[in-house]
N, C-alpha and C. Protein backbone atom coordinates (compact mmCIF):
# COMPACT_ATOMS: atom_id res chain seq x y z
N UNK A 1 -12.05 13.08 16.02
CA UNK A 1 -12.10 12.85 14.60
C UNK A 1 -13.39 13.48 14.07
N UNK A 2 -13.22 14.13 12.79
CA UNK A 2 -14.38 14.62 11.89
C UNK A 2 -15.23 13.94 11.98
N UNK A 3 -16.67 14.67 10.96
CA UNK A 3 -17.20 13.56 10.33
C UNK A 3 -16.51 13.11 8.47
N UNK A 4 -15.61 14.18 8.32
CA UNK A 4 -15.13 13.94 6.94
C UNK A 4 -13.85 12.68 6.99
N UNK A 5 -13.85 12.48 8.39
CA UNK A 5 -12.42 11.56 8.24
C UNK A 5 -12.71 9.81 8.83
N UNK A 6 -14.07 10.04 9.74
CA UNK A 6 -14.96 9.07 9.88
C UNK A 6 -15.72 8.26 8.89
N UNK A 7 -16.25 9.51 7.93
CA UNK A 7 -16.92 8.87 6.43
C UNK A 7 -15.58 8.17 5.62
N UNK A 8 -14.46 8.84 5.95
CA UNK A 8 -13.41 8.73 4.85
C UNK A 8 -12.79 6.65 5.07
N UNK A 9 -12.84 6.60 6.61
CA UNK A 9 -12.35 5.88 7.08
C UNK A 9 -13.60 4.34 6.82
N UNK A 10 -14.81 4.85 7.01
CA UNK A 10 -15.47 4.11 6.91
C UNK A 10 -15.90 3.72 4.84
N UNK A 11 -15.34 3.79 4.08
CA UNK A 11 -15.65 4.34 2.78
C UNK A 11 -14.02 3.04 2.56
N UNK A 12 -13.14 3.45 3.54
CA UNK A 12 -12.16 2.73 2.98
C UNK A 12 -12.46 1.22 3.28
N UNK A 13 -12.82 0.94 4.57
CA UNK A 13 -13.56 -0.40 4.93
C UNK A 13 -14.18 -1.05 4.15
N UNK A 14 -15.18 -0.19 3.50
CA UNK A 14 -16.02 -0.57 2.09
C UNK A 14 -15.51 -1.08 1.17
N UNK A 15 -14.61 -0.24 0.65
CA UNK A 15 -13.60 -0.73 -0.56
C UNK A 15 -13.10 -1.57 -0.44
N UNK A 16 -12.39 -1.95 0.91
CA UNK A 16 -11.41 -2.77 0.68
C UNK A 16 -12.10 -4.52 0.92
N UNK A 17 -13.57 -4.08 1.40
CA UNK A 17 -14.24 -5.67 0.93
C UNK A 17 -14.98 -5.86 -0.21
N UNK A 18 -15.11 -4.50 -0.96
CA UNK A 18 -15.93 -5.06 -2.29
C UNK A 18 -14.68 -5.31 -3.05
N UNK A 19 -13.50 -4.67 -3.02
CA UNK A 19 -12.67 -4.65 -4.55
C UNK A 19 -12.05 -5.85 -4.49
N UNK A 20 -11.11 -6.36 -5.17
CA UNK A 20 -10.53 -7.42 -5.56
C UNK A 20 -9.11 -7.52 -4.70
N UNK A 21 -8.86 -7.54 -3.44
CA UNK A 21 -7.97 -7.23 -2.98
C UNK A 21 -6.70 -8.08 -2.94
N UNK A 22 -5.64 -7.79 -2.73
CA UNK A 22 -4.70 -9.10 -2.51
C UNK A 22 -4.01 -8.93 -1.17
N UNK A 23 -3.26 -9.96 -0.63
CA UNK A 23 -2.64 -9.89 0.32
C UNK A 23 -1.08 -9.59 -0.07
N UNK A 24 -0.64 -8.67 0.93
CA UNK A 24 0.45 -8.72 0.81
C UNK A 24 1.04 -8.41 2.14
N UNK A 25 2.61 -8.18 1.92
CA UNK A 25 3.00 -8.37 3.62
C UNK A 25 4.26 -6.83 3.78
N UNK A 26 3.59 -5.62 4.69
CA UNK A 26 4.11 -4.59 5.15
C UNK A 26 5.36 -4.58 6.38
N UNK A 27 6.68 -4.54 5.97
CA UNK A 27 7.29 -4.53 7.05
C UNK A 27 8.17 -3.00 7.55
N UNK A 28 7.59 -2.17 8.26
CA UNK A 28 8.48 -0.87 8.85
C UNK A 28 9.62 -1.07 8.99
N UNK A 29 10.59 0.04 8.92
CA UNK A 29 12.08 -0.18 9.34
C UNK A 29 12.18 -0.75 11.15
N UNK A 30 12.34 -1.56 11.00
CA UNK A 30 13.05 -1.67 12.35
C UNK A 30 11.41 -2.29 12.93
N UNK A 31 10.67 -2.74 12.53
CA UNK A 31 9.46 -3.51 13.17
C UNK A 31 8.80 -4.51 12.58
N UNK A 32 7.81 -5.07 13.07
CA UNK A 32 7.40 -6.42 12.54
C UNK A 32 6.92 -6.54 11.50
N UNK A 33 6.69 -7.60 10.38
CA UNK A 33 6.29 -7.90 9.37
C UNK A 33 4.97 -7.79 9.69
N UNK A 34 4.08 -7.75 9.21
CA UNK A 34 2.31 -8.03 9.07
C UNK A 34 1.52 -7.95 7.49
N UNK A 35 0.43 -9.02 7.37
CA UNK A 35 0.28 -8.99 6.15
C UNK A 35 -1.19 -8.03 6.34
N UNK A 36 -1.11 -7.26 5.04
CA UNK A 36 -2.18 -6.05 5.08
C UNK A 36 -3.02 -6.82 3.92
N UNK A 37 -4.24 -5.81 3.41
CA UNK A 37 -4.76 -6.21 2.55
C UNK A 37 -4.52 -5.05 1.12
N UNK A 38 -4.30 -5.01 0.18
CA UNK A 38 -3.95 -4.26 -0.64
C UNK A 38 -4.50 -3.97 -2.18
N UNK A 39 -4.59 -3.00 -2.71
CA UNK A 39 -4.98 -3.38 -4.24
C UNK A 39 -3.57 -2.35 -5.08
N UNK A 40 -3.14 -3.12 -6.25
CA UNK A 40 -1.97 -3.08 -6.32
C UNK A 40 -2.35 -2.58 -7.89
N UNK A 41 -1.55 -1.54 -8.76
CA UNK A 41 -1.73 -1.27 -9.81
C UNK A 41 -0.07 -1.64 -10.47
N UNK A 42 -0.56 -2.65 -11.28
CA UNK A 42 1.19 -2.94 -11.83
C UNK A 42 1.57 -2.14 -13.05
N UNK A 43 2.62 -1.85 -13.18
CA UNK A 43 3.33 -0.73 -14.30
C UNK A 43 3.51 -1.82 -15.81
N UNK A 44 3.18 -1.04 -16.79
CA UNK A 44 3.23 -1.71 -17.75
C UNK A 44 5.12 -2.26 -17.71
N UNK A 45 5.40 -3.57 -18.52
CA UNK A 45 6.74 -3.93 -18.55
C UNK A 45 7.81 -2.71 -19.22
N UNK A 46 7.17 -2.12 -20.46
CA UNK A 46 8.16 -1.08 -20.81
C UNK A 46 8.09 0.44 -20.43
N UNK A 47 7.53 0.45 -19.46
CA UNK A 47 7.53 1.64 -18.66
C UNK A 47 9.25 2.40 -18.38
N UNK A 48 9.23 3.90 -18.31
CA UNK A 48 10.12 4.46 -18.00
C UNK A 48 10.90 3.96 -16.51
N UNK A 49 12.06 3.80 -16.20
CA UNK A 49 12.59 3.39 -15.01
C UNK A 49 12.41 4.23 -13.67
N UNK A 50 12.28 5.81 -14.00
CA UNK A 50 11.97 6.64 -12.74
C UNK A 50 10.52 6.27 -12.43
N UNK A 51 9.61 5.25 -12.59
CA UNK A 51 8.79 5.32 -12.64
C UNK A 51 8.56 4.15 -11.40
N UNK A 52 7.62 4.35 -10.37
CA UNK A 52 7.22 2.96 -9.62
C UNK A 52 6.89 1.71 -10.61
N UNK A 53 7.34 0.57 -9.89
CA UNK A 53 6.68 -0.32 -10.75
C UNK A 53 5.34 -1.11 -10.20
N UNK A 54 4.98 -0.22 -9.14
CA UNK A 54 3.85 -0.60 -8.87
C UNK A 54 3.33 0.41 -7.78
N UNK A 55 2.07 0.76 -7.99
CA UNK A 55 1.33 1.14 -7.56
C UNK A 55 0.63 0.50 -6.22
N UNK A 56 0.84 0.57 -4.94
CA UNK A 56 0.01 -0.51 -3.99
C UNK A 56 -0.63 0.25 -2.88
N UNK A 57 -2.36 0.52 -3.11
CA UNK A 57 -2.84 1.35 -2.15
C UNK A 57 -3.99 0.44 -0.98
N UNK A 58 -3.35 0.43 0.34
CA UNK A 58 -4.16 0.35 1.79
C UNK A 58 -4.76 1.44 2.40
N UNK A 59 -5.27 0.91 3.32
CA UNK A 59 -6.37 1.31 4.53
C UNK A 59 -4.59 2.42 5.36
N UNK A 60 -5.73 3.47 5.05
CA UNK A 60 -4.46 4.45 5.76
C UNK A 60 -5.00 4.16 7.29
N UNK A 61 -3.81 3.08 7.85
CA UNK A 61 -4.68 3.18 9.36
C UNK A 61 -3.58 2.05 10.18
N UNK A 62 -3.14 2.27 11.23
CA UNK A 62 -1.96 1.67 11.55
C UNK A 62 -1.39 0.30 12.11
N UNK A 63 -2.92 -0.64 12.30
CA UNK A 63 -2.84 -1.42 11.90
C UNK A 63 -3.58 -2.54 11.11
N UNK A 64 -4.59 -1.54 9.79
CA UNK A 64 -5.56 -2.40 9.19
C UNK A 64 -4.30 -2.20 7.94
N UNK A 65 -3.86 -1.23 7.83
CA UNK A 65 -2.51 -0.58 6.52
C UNK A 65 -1.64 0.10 6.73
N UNK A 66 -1.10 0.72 6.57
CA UNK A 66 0.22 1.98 6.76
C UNK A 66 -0.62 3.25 6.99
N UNK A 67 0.11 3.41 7.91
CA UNK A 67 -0.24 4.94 8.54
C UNK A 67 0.90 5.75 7.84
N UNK A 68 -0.07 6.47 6.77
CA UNK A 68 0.65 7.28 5.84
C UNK A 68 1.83 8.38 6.57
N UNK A 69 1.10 8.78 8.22
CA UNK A 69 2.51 9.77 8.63
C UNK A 69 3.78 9.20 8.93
N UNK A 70 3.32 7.53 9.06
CA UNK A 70 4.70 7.18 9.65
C UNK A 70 5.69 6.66 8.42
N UNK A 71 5.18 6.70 7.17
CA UNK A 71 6.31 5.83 6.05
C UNK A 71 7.62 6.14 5.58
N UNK A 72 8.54 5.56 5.91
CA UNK A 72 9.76 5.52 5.50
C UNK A 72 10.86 5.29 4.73
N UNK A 73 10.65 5.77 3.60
CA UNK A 73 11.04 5.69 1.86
C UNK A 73 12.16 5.15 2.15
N UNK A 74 12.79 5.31 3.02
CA UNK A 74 14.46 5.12 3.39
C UNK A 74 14.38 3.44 3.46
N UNK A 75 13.60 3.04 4.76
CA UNK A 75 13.53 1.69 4.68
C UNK A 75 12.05 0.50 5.32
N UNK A 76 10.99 0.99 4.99
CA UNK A 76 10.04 0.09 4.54
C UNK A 76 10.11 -0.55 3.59
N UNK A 77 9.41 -1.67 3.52
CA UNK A 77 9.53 -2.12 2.56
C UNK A 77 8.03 -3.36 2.36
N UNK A 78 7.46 -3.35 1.49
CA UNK A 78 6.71 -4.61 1.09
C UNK A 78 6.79 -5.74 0.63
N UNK A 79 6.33 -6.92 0.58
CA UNK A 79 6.32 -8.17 -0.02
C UNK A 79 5.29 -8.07 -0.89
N UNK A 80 5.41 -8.15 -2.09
CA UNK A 80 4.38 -8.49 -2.88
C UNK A 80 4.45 -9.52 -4.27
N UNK A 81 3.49 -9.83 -4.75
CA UNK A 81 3.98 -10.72 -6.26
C UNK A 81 3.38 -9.72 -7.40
N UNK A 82 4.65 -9.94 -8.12
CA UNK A 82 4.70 -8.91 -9.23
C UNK A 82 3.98 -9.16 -10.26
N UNK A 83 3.49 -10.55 -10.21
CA UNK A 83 2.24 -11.14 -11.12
C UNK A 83 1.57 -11.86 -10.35
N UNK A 84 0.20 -11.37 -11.13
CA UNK A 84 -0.87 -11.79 -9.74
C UNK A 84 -0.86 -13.27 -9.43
N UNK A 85 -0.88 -13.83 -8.03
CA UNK A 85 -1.18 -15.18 -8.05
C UNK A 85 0.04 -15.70 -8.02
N UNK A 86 1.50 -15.10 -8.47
CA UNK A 86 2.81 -15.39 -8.59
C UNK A 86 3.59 -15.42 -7.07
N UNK A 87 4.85 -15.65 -7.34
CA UNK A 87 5.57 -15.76 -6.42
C UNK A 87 5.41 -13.99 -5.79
N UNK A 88 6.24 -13.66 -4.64
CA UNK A 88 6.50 -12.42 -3.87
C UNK A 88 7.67 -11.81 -4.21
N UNK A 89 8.30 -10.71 -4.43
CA UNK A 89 9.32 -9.87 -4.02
C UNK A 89 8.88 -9.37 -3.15
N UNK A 90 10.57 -8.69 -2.57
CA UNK A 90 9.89 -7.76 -1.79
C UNK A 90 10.78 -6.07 -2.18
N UNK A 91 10.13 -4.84 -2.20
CA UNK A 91 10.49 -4.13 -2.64
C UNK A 91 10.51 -2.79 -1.56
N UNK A 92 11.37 -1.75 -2.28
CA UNK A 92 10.98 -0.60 -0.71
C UNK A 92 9.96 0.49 -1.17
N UNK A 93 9.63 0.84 -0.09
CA UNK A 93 8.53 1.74 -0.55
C UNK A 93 9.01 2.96 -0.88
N UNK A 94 8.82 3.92 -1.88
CA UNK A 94 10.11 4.85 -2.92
C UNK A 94 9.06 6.06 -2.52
N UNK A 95 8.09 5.96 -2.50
CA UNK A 95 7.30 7.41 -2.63
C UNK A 95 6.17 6.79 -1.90
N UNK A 96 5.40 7.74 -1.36
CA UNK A 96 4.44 8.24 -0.91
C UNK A 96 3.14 9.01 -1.54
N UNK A 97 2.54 8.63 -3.03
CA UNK A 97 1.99 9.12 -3.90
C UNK A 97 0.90 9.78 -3.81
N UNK A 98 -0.06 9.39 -3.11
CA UNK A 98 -1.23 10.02 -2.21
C UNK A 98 -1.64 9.17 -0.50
N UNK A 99 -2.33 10.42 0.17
CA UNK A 99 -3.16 9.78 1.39
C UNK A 99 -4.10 10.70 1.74
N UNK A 100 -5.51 9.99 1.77
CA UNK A 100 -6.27 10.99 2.34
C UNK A 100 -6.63 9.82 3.86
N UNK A 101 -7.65 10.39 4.61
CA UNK A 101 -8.28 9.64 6.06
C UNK A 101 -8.59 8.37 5.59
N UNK A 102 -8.70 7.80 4.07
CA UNK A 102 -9.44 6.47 3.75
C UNK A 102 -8.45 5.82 3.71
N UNK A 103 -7.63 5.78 2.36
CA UNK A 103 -6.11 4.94 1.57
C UNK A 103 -4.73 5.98 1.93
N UNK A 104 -3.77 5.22 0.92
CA UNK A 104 -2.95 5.79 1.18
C UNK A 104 -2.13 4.68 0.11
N UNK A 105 -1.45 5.86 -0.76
CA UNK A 105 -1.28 4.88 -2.50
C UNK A 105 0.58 4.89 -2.19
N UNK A 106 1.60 4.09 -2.04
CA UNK A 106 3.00 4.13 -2.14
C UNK A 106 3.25 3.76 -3.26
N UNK A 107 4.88 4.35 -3.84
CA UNK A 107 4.66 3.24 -5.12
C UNK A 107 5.76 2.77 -4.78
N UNK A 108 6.54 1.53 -5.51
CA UNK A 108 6.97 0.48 -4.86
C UNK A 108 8.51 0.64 -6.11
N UNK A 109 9.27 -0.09 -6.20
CA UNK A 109 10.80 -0.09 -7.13
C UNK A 109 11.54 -1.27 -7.20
């Protein structure tokens, strides 16, 4: 590993204890549930429909978050609450929006 993917990795560690994070719970097709830690950008209510309705970016890393090479639009899927502090859905993961060595942003449907 770099040092650009070491800084990257260590930068995400950072973030993900200063920011406001929530829990939520990552399950792969065909493997176990686990709850990650996440920060989640929710879509305004009258947003266009092709649109995620949420934004939810982890620790690109395979088992602190999703390992961005392995995600499977087809059938991952997350648990999350669609209002903060609220109950959970759970939704599939639709796209793959960004990943660098730190995060890794899906958006959710």
């Amino acid at each position: 590993m770099g040092d650009f993917e070491t800084t990257m990795e260590l930068a995400g560690a950072a973030a993900m204890a200063a920011l406001d994070t929530e829990t939520v719970t990552y399950t792969p097709r065909g493997g176990s549930a686990r709850a990650i830690e996440a920060i989640i950008t929710r879509a305004a209510p009258d947003v266009e429909i092709d649109v995620p309705v949420a934004r939810i970016k982890v620790r690109n890393d395979v088992t602190l978050g999703i390992d961005a090479a392995t995600v499977d639009t087809g059938g991952d899927t997350i648990a999350w609450p669609p209002k903060r502090g609220g109950s959970t859905r759970t939704s599939r993961i639709s796209d793959v929006l960004s990943a660098d060595a730190g995060f890794v942003t899906v958006g959710v449907r």
